[in-house]
N, C-alpha and C. Protein backbone atom coordinates (compact mmCIF):
# COMPACT_ATOMS: atom_id res chain seq x y z
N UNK A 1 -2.81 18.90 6.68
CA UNK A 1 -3.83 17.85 6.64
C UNK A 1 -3.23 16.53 6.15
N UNK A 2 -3.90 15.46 6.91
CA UNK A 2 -3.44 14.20 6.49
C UNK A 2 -3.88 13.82 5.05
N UNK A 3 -3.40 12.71 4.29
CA UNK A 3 -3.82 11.72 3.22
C UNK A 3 -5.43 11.59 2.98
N UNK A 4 -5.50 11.51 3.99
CA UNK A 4 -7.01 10.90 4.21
C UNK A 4 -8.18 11.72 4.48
N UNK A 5 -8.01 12.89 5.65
CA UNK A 5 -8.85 14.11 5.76
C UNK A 5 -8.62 14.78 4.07
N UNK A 6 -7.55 14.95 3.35
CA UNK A 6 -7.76 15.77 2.48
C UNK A 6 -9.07 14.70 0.91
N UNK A 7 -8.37 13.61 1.26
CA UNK A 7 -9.23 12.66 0.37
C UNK A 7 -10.59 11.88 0.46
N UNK A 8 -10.83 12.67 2.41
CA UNK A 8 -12.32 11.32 3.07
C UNK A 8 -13.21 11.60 2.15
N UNK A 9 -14.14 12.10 1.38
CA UNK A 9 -15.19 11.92 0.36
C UNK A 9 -14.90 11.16 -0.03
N UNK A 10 -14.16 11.33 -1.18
CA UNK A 10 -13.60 10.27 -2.06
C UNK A 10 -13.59 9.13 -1.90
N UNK A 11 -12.69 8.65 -0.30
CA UNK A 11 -12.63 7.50 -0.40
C UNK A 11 -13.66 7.08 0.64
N UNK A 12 -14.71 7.85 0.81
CA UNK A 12 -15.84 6.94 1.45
C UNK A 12 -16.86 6.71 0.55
N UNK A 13 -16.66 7.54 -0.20
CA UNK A 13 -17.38 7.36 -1.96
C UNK A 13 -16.66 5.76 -2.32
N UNK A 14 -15.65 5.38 -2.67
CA UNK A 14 -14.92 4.54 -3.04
C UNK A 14 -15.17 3.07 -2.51
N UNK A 15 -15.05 3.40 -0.98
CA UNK A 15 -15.19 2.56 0.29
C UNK A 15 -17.16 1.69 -0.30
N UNK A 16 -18.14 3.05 -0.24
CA UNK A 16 -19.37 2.48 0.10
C UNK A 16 -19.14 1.97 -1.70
N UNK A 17 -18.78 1.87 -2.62
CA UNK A 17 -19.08 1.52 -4.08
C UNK A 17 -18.55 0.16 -3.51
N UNK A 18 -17.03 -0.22 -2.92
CA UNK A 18 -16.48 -1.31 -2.95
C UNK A 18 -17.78 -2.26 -2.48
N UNK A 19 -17.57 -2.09 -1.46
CA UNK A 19 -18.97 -2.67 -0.44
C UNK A 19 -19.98 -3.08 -0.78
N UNK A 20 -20.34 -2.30 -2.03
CA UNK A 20 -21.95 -2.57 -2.39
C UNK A 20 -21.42 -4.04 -3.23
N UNK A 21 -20.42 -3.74 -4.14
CA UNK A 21 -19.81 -4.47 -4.61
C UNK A 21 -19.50 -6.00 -4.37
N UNK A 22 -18.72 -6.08 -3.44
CA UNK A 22 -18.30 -6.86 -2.30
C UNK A 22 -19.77 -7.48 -2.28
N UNK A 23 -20.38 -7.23 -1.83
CA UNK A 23 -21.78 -7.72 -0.92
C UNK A 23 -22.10 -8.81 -2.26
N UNK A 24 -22.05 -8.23 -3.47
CA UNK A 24 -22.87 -8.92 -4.39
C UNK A 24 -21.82 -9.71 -4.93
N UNK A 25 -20.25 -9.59 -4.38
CA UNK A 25 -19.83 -11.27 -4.65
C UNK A 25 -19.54 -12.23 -3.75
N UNK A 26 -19.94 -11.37 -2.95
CA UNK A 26 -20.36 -12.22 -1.06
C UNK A 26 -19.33 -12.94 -1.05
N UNK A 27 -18.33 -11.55 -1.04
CA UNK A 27 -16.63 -11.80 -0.32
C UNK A 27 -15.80 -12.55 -1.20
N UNK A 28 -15.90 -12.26 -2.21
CA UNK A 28 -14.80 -13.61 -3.20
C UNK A 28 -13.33 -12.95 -3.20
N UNK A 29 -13.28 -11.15 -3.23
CA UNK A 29 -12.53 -10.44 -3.18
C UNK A 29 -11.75 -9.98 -2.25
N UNK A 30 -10.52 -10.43 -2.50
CA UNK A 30 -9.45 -11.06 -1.23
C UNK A 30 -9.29 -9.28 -0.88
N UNK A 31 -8.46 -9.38 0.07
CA UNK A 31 -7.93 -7.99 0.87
C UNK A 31 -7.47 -7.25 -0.38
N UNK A 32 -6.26 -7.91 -0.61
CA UNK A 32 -5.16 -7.03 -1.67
C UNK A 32 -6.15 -7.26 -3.20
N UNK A 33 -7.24 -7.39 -3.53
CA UNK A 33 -7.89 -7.07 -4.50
C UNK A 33 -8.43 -5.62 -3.98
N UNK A 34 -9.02 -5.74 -3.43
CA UNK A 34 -9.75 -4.67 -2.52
C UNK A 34 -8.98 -3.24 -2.31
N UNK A 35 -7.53 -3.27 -2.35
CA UNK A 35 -6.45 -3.15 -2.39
C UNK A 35 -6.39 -2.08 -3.56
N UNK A 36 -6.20 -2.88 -4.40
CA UNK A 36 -5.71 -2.73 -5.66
C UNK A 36 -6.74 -2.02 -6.01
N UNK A 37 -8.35 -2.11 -5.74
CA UNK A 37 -8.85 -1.35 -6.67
C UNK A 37 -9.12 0.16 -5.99
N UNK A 38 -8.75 0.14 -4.83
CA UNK A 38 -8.72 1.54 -3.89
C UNK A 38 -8.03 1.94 -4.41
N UNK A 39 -6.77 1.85 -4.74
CA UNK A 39 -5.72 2.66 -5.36
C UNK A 39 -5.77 2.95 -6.67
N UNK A 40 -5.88 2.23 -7.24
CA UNK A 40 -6.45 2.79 -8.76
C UNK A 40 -7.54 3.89 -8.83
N UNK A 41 -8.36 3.60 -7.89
CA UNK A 41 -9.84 4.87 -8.11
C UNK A 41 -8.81 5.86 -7.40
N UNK A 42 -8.41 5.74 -6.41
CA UNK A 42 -7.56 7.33 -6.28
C UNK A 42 -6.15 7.77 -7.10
N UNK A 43 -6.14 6.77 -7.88
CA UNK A 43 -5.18 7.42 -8.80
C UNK A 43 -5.76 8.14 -10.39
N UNK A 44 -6.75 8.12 -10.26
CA UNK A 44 -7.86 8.85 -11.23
C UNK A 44 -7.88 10.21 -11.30
């Protein structure tokens, strides 16, 4: 199994938190922020 099939919850868990997120700073948060905080929640 790939990276991603073994981790998709997670990171659609991760994905819809960013998002909600995102929405409520109506995009101030560049790519590689976005980035950065994906990887940190899966390094948890």
């Amino acid at each position: 199994m790939s990276f991603v099939e073994d981790n998709q919850s997670k990171i659609e868990a991760i994905i819809n938190d960013y998002v909600a997120f995102s929405n409520k700073m109506q995009g101030r948060a560049t790519l590689s922020e976005a980035e950065k905080i994906i990887q940190e929640q899966l390094n948890q």
